[in-house]
Protein backbone atom coordinates (compact mmCIF):
# COMPACT_ATOMS: atom_id res chain seq x y z
CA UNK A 1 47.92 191.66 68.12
CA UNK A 2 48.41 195.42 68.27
CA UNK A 3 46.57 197.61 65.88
CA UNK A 4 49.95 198.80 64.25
CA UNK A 5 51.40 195.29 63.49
CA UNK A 6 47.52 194.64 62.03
CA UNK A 7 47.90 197.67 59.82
CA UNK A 8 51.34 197.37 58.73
CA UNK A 9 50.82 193.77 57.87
CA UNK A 10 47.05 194.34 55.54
CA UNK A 11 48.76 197.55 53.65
CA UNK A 12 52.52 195.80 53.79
CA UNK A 13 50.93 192.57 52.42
CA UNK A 14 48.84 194.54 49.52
CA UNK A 15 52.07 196.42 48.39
CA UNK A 16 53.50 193.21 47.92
CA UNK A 17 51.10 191.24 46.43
CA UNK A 18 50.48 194.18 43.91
CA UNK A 19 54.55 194.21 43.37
CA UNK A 20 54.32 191.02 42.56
CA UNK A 21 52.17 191.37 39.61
CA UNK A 22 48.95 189.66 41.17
CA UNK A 23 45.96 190.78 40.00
CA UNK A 24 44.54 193.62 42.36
CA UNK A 25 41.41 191.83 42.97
CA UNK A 26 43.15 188.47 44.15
CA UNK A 27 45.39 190.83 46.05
CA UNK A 28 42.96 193.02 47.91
CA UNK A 29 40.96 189.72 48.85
CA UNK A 30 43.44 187.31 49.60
CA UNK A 31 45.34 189.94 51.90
CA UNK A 32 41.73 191.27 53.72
CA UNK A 33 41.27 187.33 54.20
CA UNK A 34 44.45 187.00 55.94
CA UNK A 35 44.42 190.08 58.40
CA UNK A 36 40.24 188.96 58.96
CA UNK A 37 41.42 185.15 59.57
CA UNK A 38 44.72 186.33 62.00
CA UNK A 39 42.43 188.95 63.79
CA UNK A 40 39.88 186.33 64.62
CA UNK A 41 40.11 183.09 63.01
CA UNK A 42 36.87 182.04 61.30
CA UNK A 43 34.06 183.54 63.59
CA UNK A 44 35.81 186.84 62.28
CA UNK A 45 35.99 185.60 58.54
CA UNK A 46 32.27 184.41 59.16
CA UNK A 47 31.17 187.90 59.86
CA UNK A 48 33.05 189.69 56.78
CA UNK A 49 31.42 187.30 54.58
CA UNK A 50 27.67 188.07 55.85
CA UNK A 51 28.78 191.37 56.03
CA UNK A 52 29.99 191.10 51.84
CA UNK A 53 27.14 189.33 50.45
CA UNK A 54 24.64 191.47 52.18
CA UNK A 55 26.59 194.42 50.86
CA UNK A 56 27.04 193.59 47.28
CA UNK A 57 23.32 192.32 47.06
CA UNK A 58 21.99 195.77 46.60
CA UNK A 59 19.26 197.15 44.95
CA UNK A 60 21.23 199.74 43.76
CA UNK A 61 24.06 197.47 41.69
CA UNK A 62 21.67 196.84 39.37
CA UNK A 63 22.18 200.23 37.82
CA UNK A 64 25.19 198.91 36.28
CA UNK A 65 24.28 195.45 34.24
CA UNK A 66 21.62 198.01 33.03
CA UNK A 67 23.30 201.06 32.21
CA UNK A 68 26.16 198.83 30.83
CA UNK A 69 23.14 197.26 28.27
CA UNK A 70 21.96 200.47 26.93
CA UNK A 71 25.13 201.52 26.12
CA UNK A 72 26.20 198.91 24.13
CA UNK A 73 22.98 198.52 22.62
CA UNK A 74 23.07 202.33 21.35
CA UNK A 75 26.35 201.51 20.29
CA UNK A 76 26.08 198.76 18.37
CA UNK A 77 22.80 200.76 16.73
CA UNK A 78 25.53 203.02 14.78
CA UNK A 79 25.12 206.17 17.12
CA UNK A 80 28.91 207.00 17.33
CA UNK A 81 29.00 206.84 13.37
CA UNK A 82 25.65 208.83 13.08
CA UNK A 83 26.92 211.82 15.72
CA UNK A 84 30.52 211.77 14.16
CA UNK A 85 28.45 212.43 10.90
CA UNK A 86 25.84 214.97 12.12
CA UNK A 87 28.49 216.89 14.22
CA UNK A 88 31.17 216.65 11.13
CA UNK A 89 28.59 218.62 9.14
CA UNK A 90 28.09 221.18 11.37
CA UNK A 91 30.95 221.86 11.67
CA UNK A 92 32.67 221.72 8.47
CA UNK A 93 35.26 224.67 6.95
CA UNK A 94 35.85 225.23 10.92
CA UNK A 95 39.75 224.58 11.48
CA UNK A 96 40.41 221.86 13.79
CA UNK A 97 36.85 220.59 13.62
CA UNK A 98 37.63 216.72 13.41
CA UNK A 99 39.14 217.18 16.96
CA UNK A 100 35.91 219.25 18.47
CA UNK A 101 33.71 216.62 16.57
CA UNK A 102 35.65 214.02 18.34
CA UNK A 103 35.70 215.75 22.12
CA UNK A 104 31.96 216.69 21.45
CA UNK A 105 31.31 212.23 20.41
CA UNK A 106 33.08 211.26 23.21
CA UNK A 107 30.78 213.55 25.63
CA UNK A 108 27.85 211.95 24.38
CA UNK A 109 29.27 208.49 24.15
CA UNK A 110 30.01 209.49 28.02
CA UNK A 111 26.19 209.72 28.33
CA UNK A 112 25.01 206.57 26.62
CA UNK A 113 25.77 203.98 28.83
CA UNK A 114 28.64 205.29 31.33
CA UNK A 115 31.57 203.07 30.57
CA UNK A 116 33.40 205.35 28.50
CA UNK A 117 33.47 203.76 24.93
CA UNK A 118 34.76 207.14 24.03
CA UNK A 119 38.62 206.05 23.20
CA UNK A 120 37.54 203.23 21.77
CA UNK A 121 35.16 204.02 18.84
CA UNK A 122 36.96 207.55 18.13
CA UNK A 123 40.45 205.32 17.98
CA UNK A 124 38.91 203.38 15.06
CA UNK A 125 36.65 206.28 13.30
CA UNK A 126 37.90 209.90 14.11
CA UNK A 127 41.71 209.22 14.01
CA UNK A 128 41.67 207.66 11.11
CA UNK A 129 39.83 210.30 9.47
CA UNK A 130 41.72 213.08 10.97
CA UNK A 131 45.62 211.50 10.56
CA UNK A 132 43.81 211.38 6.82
CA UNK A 133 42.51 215.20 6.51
CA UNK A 134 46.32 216.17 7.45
CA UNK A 135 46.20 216.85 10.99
CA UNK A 136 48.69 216.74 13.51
CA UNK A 137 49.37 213.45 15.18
CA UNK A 138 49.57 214.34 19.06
CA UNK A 139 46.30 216.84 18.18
CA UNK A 140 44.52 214.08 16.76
CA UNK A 141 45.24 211.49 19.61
CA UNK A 142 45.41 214.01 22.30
CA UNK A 143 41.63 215.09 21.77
CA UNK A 144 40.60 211.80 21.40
CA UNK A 145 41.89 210.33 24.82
CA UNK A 146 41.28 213.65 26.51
CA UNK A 147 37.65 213.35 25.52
CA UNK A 148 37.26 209.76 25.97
CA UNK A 149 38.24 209.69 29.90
CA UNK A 150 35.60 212.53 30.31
CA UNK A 151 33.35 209.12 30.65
CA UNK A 152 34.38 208.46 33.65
CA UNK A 153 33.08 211.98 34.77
CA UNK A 154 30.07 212.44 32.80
CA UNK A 155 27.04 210.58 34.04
CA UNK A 156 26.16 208.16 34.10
CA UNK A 157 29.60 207.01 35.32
CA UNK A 158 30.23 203.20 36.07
CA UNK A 159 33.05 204.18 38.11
CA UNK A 160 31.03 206.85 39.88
CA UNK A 161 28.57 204.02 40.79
CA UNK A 162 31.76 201.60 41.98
CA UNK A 163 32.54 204.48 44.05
CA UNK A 164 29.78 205.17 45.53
CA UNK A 165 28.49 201.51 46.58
CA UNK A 166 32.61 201.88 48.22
CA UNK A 167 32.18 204.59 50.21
CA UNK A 168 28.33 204.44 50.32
CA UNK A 169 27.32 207.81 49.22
CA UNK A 170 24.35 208.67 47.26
CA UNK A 171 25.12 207.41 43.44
CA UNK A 172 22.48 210.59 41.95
CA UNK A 173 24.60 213.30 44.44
CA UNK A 174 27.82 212.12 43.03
CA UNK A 175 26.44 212.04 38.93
CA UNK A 176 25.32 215.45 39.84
CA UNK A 177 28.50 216.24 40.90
CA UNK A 178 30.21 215.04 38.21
CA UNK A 179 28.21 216.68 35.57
CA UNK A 180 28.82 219.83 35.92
CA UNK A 181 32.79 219.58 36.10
CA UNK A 182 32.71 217.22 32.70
CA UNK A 183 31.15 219.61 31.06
CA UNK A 184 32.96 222.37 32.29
CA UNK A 185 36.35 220.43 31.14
CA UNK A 186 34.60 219.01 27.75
CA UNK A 187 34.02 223.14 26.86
CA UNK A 188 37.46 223.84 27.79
CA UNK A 189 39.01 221.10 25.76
CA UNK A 190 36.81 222.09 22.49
CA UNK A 191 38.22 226.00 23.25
CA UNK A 192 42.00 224.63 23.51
CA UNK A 193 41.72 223.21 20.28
CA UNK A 194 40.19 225.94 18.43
CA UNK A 195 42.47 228.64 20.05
CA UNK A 196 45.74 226.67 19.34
CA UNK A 197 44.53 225.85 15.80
CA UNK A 198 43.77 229.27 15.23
CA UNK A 199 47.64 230.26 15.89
CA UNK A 200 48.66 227.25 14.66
CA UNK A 201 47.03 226.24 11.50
CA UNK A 202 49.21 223.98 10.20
CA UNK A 203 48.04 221.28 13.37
CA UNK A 204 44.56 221.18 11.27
CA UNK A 205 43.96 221.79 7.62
CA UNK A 206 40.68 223.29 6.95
CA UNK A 207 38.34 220.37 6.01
CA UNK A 208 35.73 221.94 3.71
CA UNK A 209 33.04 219.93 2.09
CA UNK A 210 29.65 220.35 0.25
CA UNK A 211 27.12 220.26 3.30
CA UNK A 212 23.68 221.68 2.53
CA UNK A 213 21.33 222.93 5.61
CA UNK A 214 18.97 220.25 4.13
CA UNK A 215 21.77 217.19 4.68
CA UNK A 216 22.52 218.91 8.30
CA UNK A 217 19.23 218.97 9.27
CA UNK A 218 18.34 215.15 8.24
CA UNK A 219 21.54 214.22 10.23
CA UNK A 220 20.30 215.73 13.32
CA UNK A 221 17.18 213.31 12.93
CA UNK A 222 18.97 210.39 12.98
CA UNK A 223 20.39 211.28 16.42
CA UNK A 224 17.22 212.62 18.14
CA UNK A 225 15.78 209.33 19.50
CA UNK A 226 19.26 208.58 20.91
CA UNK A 227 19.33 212.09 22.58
CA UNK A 228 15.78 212.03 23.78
CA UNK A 229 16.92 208.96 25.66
CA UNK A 230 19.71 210.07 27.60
CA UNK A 231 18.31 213.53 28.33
CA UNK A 232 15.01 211.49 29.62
CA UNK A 233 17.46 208.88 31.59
CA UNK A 234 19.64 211.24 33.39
CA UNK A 235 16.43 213.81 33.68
CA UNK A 236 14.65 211.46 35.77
CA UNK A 237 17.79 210.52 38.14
CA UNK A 238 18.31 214.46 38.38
CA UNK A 239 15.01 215.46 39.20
CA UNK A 240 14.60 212.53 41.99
CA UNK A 241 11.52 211.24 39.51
CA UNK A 242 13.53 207.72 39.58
CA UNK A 243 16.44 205.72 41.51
CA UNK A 244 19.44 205.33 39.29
CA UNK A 245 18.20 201.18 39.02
CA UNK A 246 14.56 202.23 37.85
CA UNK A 247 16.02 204.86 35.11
CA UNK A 248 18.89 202.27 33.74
CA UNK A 249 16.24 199.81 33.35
CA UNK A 250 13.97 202.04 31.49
CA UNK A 251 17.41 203.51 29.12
CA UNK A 252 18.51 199.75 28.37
CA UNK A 253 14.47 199.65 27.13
CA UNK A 254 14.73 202.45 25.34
CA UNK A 255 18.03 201.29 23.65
CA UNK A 256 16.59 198.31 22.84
CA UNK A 257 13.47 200.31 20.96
CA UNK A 258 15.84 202.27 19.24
CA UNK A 259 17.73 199.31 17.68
CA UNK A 260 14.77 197.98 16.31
CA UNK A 261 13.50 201.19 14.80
CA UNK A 262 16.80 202.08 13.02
CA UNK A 263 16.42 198.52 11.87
CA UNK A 264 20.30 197.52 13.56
CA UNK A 265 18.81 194.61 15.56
CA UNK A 266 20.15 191.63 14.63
CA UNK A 267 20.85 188.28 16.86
CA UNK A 268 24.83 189.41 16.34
CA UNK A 269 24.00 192.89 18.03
CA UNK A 270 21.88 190.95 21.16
CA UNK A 271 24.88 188.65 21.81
CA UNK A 272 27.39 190.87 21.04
CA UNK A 273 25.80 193.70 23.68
CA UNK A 274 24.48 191.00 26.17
CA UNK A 275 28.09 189.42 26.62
CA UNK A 276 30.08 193.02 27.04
CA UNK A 277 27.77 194.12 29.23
CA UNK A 278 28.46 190.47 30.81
CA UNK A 279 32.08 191.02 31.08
CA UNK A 280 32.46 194.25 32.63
CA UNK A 281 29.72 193.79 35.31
CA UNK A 282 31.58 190.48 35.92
CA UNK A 283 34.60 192.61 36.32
CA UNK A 284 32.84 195.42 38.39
CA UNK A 285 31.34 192.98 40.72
CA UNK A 286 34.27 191.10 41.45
CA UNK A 287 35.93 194.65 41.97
CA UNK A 288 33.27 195.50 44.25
CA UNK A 289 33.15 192.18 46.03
CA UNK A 290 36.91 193.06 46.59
CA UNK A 291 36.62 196.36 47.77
CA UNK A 292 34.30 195.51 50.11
CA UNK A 293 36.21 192.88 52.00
CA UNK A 294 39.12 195.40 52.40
CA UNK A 295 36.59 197.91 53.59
CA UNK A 296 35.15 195.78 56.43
CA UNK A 297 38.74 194.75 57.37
CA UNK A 298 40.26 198.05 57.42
CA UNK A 299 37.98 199.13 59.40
CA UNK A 300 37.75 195.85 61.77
CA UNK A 301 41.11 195.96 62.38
CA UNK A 302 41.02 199.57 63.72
CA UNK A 303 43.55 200.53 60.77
CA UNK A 304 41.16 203.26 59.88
CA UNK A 305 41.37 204.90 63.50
CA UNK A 306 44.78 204.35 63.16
CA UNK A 307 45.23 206.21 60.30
CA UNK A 308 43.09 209.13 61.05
CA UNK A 309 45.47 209.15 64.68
CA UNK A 310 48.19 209.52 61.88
CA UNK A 311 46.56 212.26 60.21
CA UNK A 312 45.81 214.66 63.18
CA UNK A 313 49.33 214.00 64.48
CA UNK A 314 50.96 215.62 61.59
CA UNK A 315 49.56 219.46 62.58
CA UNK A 316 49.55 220.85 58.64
CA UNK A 317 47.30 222.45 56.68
CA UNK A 318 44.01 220.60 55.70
CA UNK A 319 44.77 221.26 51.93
CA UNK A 320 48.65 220.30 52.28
CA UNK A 321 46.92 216.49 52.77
CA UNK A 322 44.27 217.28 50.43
CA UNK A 323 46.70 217.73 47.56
CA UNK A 324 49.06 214.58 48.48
CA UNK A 325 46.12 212.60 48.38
CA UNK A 326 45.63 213.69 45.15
CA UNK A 327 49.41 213.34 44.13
CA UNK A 328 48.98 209.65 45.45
CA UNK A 329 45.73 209.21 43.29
CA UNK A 330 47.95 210.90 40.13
CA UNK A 331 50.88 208.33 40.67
CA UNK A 332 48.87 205.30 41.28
CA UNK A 333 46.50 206.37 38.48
CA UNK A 334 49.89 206.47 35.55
CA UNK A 335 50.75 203.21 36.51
CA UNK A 336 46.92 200.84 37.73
CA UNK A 337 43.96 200.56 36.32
CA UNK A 338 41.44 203.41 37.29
CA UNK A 339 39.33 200.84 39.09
CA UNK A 340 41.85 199.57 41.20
CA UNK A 341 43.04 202.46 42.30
CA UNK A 342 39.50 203.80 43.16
CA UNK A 343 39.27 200.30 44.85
CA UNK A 344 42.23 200.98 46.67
CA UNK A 345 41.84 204.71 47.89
CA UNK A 346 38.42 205.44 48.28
CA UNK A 347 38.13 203.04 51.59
CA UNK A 348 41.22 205.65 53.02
CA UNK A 349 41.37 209.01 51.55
CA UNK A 350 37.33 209.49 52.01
CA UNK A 351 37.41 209.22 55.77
CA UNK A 352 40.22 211.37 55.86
CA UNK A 353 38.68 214.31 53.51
CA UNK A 354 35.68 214.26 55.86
CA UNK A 355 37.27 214.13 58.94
CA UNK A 356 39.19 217.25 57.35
CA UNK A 357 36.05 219.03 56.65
CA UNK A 358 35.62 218.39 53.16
CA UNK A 359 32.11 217.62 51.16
CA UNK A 360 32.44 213.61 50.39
CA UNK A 361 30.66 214.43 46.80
CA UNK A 362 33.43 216.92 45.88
CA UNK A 363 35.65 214.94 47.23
CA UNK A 364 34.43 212.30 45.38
CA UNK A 365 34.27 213.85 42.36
CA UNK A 366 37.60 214.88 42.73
CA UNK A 367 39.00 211.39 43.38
CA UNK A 368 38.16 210.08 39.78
CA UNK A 369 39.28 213.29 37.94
CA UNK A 370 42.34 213.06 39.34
CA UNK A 371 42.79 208.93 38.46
CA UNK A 372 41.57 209.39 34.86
CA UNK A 373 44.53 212.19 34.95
CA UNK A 374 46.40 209.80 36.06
CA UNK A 375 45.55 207.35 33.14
CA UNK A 376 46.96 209.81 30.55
CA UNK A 377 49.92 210.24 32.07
CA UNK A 378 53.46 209.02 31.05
CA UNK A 379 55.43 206.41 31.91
CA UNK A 380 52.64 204.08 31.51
CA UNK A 381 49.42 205.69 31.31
CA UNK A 382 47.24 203.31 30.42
CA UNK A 383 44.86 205.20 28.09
CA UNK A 384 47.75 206.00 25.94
CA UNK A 385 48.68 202.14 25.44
CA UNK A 386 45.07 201.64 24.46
CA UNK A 387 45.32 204.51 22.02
CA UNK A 388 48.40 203.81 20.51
CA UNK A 389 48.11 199.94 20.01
CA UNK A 390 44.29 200.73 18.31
CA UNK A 391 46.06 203.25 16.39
CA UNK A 392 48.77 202.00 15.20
CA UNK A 393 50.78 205.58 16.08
CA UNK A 394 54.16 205.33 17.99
CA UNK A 395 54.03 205.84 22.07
CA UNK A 396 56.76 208.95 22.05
CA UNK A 397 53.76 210.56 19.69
């Protein structure tokens, strides 16, 4: 069977198992088992199940389970109430400060534990309080789900660590990379808001309350342990001191330590964090376990050759295909879940970026910017659902 039919029939078959509403996992496998089967018949699907297993046994996946567990363990010690708090009373009598307080939360949300619980605990704390200060609806939501996809950016990133075990690049290059851009947009977002409440005061009342330097400075104590423990977490991946494994396992520690001292351990708050962290490294594995099956099969099938054939043959500019890649990664991104669409176009577009000369980090980095784009953007946009069903605040808003 020629390489063309083989290609046509894995990315023809995906596009219509994925039209037909099946899951992207069950698509993704069920089509790579197929082409692998049709290719070779079971010596072939023999080898891309050795091939799997010995892939998604990794050292390195265990960074996720753990990262995953210190999150939720921070969260579920009150740390998105305590820095909503501390930040709220530093920055009180500044117009539009609900909305900074809320991009500056979700940036260190971002850092706890990598899955971006961002959206999620600003939806039910910082709207509510700032639809109740007066503030404009679409300012109120707006810096909330702008701030909460910055954890997919900010390390350390569960996506970035999908992405990387995809591709295979180094998981501490690519949270490097990423830190420097979320921080970058996180500062741009908190100028945005003060700028256009500055000309446009009515979006945000000026919240004034009573805050002595005393009360501010006893709120920043009950955040230091907290920020200790990121700073000494992502320090040690950053500084090559620890693998990203060694340094989750020592921040879900930590996170446990911290629960205990701020007295928030309970058996609810073990079960409750033990069975999230559960069901999204359930989910991520069988993502991965997914991804990987289409990645041994792409590239079995010579559908990777293939495409780069396709690529050279077209005699443009390198960035012309650089930015319809990312126009791709925008569209899919508005309408699929971030993960499957990193599941999806990381085995293709990376191969292509490097064969076009570009870094595989930046490219990399650039990949999941452009999908969590992609997840605020209408029709669907998928962080907006979220948003708007926790918040009880028409879509059109």
């Amino acid at each position: 069977m020629s390489t063309e039919l083989v290609t046509v029939i894995l990315f023809g078959g995906l596009i219509c198992l994925l039209t037909l509403g099946v899951p992207v996992v069950f698509a993704l496998a069920s089509i790579s088992i197929f082409v692998a089967y049709i290719l070779g018949g079971a010596n072939d699907l023999f080898i891309v199940a050795t091939t799997t297993y010995r892939q998604i046994t990794e050292y390195s996946l265990m960074s996720i389970p753990l990262f995953l567990l210190m999150g939720n363990f921070l969260l579920h010690s009150g740390i998105s109430d305590r820095l909503f708090k501390a930040l709220n009373y530093w920055l009180t009598g500044v117009r539009g400060g609900l909305a900074i307080v809320s991009v500056g939360v979700c940036v260190a949300l971002a850092m706890c534990g990598g899955f971006g619980p961002g959206i999620l605990m600003m939806g039910l704390i910082a709207v509510p309080a700032m639809l109740k200060s007066g503030y404009d609806k679409s300012l109120a939501l707006g810096s909330v789900m702008a701030g909460g996809v910055l954890g997919a950016i900010i390390p350390p990133s569960i996506i970035m660590i999908v992405f990387a075990f995809i591709t295979r690049l180094s998981i501490g290059r690519l949270f490097f990379g990423g830190a420097i851009p979320g921080f970058i947009t996180a500062s741009l977002y908190i100028f945005y808001i003060s700028i256009r409440c500055y000309f446009q005061p009515q979006l945000a009342p000026r919240v004034a309350e009573d805050v002595t330097w005393k009360l501010r400075m006893i709120s920043l104590k009950e955040i230091i342990l907290p920020a200790m423990l990121i700073f000494m977490v992502l320090g040690a991946i950053f500084f090559g001191v620890a693998t990203p494994s060694e340094a989750a396992g020592v921040g879900a520690s930590g996170a446990f330590l911290i629960c205990i001292i701020y007295r928030s351990f309970t058996r609810k708050v073990l079960l409750d964090s033990c069975l999230e962290t559960m069901k999204i490294s359930g989910m991520a594995l069988w993502i991965l376990v997914a991804a990987t099956l289409f990645g041994v099969v792409y590239t079995m099938a010579g559908a990777q050759t293939l495409v780069m054939e396709i690529v050279e043959s077209l005699q443009v500019n390198r960035w012309f295909i650089l930015i319809a890649m990312q126009v791709i990664l925008l569209v899919f991104g508005a309408f699929m879940d971030d993960y499957a669409v990193i599941t999806i176009c990381a085995p293709i577009f990376l191969p292509i970026a490097r064969h076009l000369g570009f870094d595989p980090i930046w490219f990399g980095v650039l990949i999941v910017i452009m999908v969590q784009v992609g997840t605020l953007t209408p029709p669907i946009g998928v962080t907006v659902f979220a948003l708007a069903g926790m918040s009880n605040v028409p879509m059109y808003t």
